[in-house]
Protein backbone atom coordinates (compact mmCIF):
# COMPACT_ATOMS: atom_id res chain seq x y z
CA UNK A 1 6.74 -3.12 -28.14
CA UNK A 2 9.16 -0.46 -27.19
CA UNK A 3 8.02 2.29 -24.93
CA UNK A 4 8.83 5.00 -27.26
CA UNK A 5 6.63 3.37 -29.82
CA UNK A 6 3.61 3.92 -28.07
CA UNK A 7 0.77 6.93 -28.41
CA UNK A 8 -1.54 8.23 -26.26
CA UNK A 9 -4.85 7.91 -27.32
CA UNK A 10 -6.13 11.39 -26.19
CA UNK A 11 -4.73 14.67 -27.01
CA UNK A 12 -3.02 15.47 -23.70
CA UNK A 13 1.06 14.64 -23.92
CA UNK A 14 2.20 12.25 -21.24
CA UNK A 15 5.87 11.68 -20.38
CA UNK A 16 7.61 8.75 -18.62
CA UNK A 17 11.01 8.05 -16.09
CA UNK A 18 11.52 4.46 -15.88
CA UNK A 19 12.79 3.87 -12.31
CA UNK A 20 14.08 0.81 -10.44
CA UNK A 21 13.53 0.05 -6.68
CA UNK A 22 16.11 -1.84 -4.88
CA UNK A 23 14.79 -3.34 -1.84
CA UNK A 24 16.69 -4.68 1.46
CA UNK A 25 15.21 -8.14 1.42
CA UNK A 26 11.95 -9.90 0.27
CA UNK A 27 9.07 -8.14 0.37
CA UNK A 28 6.40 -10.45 0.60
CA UNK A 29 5.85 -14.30 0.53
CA UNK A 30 4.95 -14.20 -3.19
CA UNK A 31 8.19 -12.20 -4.61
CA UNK A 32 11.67 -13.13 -4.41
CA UNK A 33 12.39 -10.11 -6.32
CA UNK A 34 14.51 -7.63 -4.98
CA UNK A 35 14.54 -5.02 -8.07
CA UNK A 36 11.06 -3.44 -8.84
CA UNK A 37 10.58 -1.61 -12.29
CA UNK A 38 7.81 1.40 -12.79
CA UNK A 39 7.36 4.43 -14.14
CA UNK A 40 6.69 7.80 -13.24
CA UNK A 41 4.70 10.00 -15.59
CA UNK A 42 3.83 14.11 -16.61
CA UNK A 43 1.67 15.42 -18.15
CA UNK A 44 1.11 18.71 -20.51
CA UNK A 45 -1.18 19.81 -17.79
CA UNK A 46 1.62 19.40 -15.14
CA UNK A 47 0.25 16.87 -13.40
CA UNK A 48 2.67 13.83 -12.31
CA UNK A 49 1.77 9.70 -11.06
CA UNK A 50 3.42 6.73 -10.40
CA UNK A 51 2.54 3.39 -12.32
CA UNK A 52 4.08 0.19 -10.58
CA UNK A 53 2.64 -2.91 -11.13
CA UNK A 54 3.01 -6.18 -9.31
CA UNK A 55 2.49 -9.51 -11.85
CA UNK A 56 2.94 -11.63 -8.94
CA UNK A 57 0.06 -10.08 -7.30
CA UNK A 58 -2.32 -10.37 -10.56
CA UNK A 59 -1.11 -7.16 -11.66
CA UNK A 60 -0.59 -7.03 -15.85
CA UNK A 61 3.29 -6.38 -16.29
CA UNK A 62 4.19 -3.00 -16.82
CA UNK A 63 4.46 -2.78 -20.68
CA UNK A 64 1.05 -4.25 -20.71
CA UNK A 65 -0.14 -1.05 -17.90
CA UNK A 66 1.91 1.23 -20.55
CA UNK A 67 -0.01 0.08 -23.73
CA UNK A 68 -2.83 0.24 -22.06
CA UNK A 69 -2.31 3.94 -21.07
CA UNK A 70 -1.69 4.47 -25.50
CA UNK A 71 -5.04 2.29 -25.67
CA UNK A 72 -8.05 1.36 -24.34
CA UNK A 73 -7.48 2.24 -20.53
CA UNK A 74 -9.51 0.03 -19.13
CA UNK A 75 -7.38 -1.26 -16.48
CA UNK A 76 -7.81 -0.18 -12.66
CA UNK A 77 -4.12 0.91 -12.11
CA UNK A 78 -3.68 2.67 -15.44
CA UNK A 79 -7.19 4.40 -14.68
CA UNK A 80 -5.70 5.32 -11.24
CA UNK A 81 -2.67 6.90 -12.45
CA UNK A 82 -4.38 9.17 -15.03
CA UNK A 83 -6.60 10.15 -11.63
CA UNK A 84 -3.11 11.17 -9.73
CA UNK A 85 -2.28 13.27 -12.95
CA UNK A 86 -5.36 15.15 -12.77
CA UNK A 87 -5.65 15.65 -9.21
CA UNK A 88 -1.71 16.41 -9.09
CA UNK A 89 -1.85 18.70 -12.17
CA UNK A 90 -4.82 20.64 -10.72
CA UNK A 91 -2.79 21.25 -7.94
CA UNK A 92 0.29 22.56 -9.33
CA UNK A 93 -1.45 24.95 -11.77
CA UNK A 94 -2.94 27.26 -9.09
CA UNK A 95 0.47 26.36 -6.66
CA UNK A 96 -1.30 24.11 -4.50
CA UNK A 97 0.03 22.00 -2.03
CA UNK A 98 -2.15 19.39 -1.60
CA UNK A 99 -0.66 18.38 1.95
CA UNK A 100 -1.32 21.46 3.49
CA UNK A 101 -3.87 21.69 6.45
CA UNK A 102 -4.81 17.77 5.74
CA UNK A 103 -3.96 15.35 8.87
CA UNK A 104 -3.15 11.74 7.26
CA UNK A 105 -3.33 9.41 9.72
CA UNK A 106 -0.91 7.58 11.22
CA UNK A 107 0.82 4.11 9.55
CA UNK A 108 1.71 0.83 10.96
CA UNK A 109 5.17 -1.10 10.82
CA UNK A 110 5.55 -2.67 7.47
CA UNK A 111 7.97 -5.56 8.13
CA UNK A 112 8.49 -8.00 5.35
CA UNK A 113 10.74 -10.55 7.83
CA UNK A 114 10.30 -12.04 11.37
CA UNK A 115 13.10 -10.01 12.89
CA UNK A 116 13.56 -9.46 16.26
CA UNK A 117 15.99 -6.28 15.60
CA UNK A 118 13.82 -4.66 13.16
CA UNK A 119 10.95 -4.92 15.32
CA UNK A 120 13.04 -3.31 18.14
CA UNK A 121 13.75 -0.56 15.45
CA UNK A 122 10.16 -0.26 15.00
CA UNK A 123 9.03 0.32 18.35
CA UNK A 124 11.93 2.61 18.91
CA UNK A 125 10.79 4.54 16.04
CA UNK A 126 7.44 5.43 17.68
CA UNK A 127 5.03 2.42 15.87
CA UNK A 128 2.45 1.29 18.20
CA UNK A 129 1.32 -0.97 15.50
CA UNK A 130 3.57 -3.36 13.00
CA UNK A 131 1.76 -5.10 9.91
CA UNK A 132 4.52 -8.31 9.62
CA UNK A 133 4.36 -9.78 5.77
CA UNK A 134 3.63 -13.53 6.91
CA UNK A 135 2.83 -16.80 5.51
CA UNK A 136 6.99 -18.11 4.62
CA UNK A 137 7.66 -19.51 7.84
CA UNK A 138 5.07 -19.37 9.64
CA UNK A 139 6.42 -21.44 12.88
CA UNK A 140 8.97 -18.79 12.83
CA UNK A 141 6.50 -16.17 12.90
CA UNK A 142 4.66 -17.33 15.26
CA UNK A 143 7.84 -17.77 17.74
CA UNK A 144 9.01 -14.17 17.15
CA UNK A 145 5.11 -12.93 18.52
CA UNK A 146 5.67 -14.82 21.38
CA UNK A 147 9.36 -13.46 22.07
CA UNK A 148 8.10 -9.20 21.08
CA UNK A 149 5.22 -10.33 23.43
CA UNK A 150 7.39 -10.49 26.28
CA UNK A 151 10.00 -7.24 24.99
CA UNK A 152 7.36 -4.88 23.59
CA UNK A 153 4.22 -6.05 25.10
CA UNK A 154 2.10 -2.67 23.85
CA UNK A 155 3.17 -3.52 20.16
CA UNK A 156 -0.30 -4.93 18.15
CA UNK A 157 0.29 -7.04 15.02
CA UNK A 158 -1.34 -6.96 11.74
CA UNK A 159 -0.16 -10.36 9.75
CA UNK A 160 -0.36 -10.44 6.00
CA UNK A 161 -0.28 -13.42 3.88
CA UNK A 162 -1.16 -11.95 0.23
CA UNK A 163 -3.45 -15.26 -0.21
CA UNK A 164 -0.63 -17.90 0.61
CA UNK A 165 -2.13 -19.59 3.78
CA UNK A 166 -4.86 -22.34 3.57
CA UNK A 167 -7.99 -21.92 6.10
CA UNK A 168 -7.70 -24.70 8.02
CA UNK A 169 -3.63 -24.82 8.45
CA UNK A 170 -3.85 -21.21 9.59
CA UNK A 171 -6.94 -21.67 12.18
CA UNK A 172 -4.57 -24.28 13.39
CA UNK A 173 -1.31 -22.24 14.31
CA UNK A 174 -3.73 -19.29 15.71
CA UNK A 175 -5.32 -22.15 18.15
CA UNK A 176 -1.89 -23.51 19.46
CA UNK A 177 -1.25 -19.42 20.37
CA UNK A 178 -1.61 -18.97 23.55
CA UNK A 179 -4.64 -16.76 23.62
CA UNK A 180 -2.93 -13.66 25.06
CA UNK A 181 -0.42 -13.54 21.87
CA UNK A 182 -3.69 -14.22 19.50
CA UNK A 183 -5.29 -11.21 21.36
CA UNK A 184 -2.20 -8.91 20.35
CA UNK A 185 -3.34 -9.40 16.21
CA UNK A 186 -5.76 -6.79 15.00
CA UNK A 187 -6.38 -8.75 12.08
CA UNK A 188 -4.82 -11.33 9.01
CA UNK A 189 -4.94 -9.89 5.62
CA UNK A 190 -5.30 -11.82 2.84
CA UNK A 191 -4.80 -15.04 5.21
CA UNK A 192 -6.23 -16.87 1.84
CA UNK A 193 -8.28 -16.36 -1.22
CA UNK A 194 -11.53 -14.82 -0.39
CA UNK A 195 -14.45 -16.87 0.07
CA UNK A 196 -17.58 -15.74 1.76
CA UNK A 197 -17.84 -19.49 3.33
CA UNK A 198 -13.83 -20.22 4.08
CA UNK A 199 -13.84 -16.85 5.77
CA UNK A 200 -16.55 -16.75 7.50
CA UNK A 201 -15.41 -20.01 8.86
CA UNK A 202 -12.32 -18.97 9.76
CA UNK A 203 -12.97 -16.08 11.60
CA UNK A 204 -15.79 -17.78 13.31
CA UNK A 205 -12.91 -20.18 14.65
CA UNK A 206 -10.17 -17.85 15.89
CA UNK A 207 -12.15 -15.22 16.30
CA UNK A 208 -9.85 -12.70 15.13
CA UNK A 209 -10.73 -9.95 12.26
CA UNK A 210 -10.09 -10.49 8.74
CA UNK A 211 -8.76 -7.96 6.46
CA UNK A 212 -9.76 -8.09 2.30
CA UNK A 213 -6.80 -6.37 0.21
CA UNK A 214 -6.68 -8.01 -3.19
CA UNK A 215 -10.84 -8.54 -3.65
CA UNK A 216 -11.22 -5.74 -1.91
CA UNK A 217 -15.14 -4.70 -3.50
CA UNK A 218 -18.53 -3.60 -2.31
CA UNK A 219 -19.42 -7.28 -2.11
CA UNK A 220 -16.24 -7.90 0.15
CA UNK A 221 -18.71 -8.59 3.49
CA UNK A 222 -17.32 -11.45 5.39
CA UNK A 223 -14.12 -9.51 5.62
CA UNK A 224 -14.33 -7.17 8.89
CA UNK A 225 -11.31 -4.58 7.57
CA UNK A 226 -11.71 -2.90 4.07
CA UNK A 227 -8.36 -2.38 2.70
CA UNK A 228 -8.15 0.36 0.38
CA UNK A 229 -5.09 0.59 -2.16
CA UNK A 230 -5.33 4.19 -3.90
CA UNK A 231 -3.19 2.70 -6.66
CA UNK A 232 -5.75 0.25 -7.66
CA UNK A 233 -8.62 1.14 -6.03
CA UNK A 234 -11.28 4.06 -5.96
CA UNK A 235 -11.04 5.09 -2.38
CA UNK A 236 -14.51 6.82 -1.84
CA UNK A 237 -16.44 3.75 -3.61
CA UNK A 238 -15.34 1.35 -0.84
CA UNK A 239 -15.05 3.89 2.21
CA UNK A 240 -18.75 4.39 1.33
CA UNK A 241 -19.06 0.47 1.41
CA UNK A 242 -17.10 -0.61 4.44
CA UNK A 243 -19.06 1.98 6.28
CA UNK A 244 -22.67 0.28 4.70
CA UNK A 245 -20.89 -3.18 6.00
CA UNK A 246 -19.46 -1.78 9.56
CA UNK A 247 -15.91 -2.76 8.40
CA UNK A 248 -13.06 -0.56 9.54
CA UNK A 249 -10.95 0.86 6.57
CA UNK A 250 -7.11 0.59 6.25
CA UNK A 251 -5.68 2.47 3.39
CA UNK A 252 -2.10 1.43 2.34
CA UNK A 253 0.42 2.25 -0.45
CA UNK A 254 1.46 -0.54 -2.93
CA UNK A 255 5.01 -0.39 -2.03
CA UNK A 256 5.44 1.81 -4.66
CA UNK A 257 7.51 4.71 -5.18
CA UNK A 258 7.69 7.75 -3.02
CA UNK A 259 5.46 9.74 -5.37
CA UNK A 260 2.72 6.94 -5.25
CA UNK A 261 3.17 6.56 -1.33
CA UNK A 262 2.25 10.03 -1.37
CA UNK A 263 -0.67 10.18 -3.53
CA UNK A 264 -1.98 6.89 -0.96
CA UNK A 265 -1.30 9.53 1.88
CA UNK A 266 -3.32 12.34 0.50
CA UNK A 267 -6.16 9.80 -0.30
CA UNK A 268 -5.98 8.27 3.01
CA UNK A 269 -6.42 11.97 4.67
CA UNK A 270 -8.89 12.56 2.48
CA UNK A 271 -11.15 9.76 3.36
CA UNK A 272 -10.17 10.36 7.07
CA UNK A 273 -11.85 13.90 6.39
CA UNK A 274 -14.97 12.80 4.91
CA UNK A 275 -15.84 9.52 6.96
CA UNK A 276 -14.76 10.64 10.42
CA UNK A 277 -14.08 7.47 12.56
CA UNK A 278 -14.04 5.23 9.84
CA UNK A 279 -9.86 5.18 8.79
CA UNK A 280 -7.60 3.56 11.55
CA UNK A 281 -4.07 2.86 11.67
CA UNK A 282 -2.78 3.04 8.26
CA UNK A 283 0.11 1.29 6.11
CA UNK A 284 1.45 4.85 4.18
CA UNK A 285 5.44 4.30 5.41
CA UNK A 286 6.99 1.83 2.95
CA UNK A 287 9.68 3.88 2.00
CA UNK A 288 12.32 2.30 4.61
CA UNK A 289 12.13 -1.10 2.85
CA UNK A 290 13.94 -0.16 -0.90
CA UNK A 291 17.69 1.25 -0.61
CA UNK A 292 17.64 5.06 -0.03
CA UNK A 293 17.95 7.66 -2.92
CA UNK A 294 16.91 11.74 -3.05
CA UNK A 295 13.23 10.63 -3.28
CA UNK A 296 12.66 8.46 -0.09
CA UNK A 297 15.02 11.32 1.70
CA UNK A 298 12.43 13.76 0.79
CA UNK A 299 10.24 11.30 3.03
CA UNK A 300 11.67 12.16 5.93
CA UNK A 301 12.34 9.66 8.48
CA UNK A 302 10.87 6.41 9.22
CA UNK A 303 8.24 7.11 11.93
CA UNK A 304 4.19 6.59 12.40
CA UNK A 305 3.60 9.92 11.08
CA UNK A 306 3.64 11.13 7.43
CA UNK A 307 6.20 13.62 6.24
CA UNK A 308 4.75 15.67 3.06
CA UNK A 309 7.37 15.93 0.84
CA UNK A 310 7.99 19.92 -0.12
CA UNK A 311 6.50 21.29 -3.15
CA UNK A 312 3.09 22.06 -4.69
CA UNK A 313 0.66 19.11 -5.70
CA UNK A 314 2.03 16.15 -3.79
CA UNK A 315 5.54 17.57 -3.63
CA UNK A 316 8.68 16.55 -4.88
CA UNK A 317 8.87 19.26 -7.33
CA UNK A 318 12.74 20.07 -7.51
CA UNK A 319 13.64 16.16 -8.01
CA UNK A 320 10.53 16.26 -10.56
CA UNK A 321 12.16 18.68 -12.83
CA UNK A 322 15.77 17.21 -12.77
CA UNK A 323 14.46 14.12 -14.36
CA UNK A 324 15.33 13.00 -18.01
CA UNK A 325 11.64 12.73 -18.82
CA UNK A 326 10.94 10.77 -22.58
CA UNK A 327 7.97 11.56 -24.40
CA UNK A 328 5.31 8.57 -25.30
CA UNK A 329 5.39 9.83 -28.58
């Protein structure tokens, strides 16, 4: 079904861009895509979101997300998005910016390859913390901690596998670490599909922390990291979870465009507000990984700390109005 063919199934009027990211290499051991569709969308009440789905990750594609914005709703992302419009919308109408006086906290690393260089960028770039997308070649990976062990021996490691590894191949590898790289690694995310039993096992073993992303729920308690993806997820629901369960809380963006890096940043400053102590380190700097246009400029630089885009709401609001928009009419 085209996308002009659809209707919204409310009376307010919702627009849509249809964007395409271009990114510098893999992203993740899951994709070998390197061109990522979405769309961004408006609303009559002058609200704007970003909708960017990822099938490889379980996500529904994104003409499925877009008939179910005409429909039913029901899914997590679509619901999401419609939140961003209403909370970006609010915003603009009274000439808000929703950036202003809120401290986001700071972001890890994200590196999607086990690069010595861009590791050396990383560090030079302020990160005290990299989050290395793992699980490919995982010999490889575990050579390069050794070698930044020994060149940037402050630098902690968060290693993400997106569900690829297997328990007992992965409890393995950490063992033949020598124990004063394993200390270095805050945590694996997503080192395989969540089990109460397999990861409890497998942090029993290595003894290192274990970060839930994809079943991230109120039931998620043998993980000791929450992670919290404002695109999919409803922040305060799990904050107010992972603090019941003593889990820290890691709120990323979904490698998504600029506009839905930033809504993840005002979230993550947000929860930072109301749970004091409970956010760490985020992951809100994913800009730097798809080739550079006049959105990810408006970013700012590649550095731990968030640059708010200019503008009311979440910003952006000259490169807003210069888009073609289409009605879903």
């Amino acid at each position: 079904m085209p996308i002009t063919d659809l209707t919204t199934s409310s009376g307010t009027l919702i627009w849509y861009w249809h964007y395409r990211l271009k990114s510098r290499r893999n992203l993740n051991s899951r994709s070998s895509r390197k061109e990522f569709e979405g769309v961004l969308l408006k609303d009559s009440e002058g609200g704007h979101a970003c909708l960017h789905p990822w099938p490889e990750l379980g996500d529904p594609s994104l003409q499925k997300c877009l008939e179910d914005l005409a429909g039913p709703r029901s899914r997590s992302i679509v619901r999401r998005a419609l939140r961003c419009l209403e909370m970006d919308g609010a915003a603009r109408s009274v000439e808000d910016a929703l950036f202003e006086e809120l401290e986001v906290p700071a972001s890890h690393a994200t590196l999607v390859a086990a690069n010595a260089e861009e590791v050396t960028r990383a560090v030079d770039a302020g990160f005290g913390v990299a989050k290395l997308k793992s699980g490919a070649y995982i010999e490889k990976e575990g050579d390069l901690l050794v070698a930044m062990a020994k060149a940037h021996p402050a630098l902690r490691w968060r290693l993400d596998f997106n569900e690829s590894g297997e328990a007992e191949e992965l409890a393995a590898w950490l063992k033949r670490l020598p124990e004063d790289i394993r200390s270095r690694i805050e945590f694996l995310e997503d080192p395989c599909e969540y089990s109460e039993s397999t990861w409890g096992k497998l942090h029993r073993e290595t003894r290192i922390a274990l970060a839930v992303d994809r079943e991230s729920s109120p039931q998620s308690a043998a993980a000791q990291v929450m992670v919290i993806k404002p695109a999919l997820d409803e922040p305060w629901l799990l904050a107010e979870a992972a603090q019941e369960m003593g889990q820290r809380v890691v709120v990323t963006s979904y490698m998504d465009h600029p506009l839905g890096q930033a809504f993840a940043a005002w979230e993550a400053g947000r929860l930072a507000l109301q749970f004091p102590g409970l956010v760490g380190v985020c992951g809100l700097q994913t800009h730097h990984l798809f080739e550079t246009d006049a959105f990810t400029e408006a970013l700012g630089p590649w550095t731990p700390a968030f640059h708010a885009p200019p503008g009311t709401g979440l910003g952006f609001n000259d490169l807003l109005d210069k888009l073609p928009w289409k009605r879903l009419a």
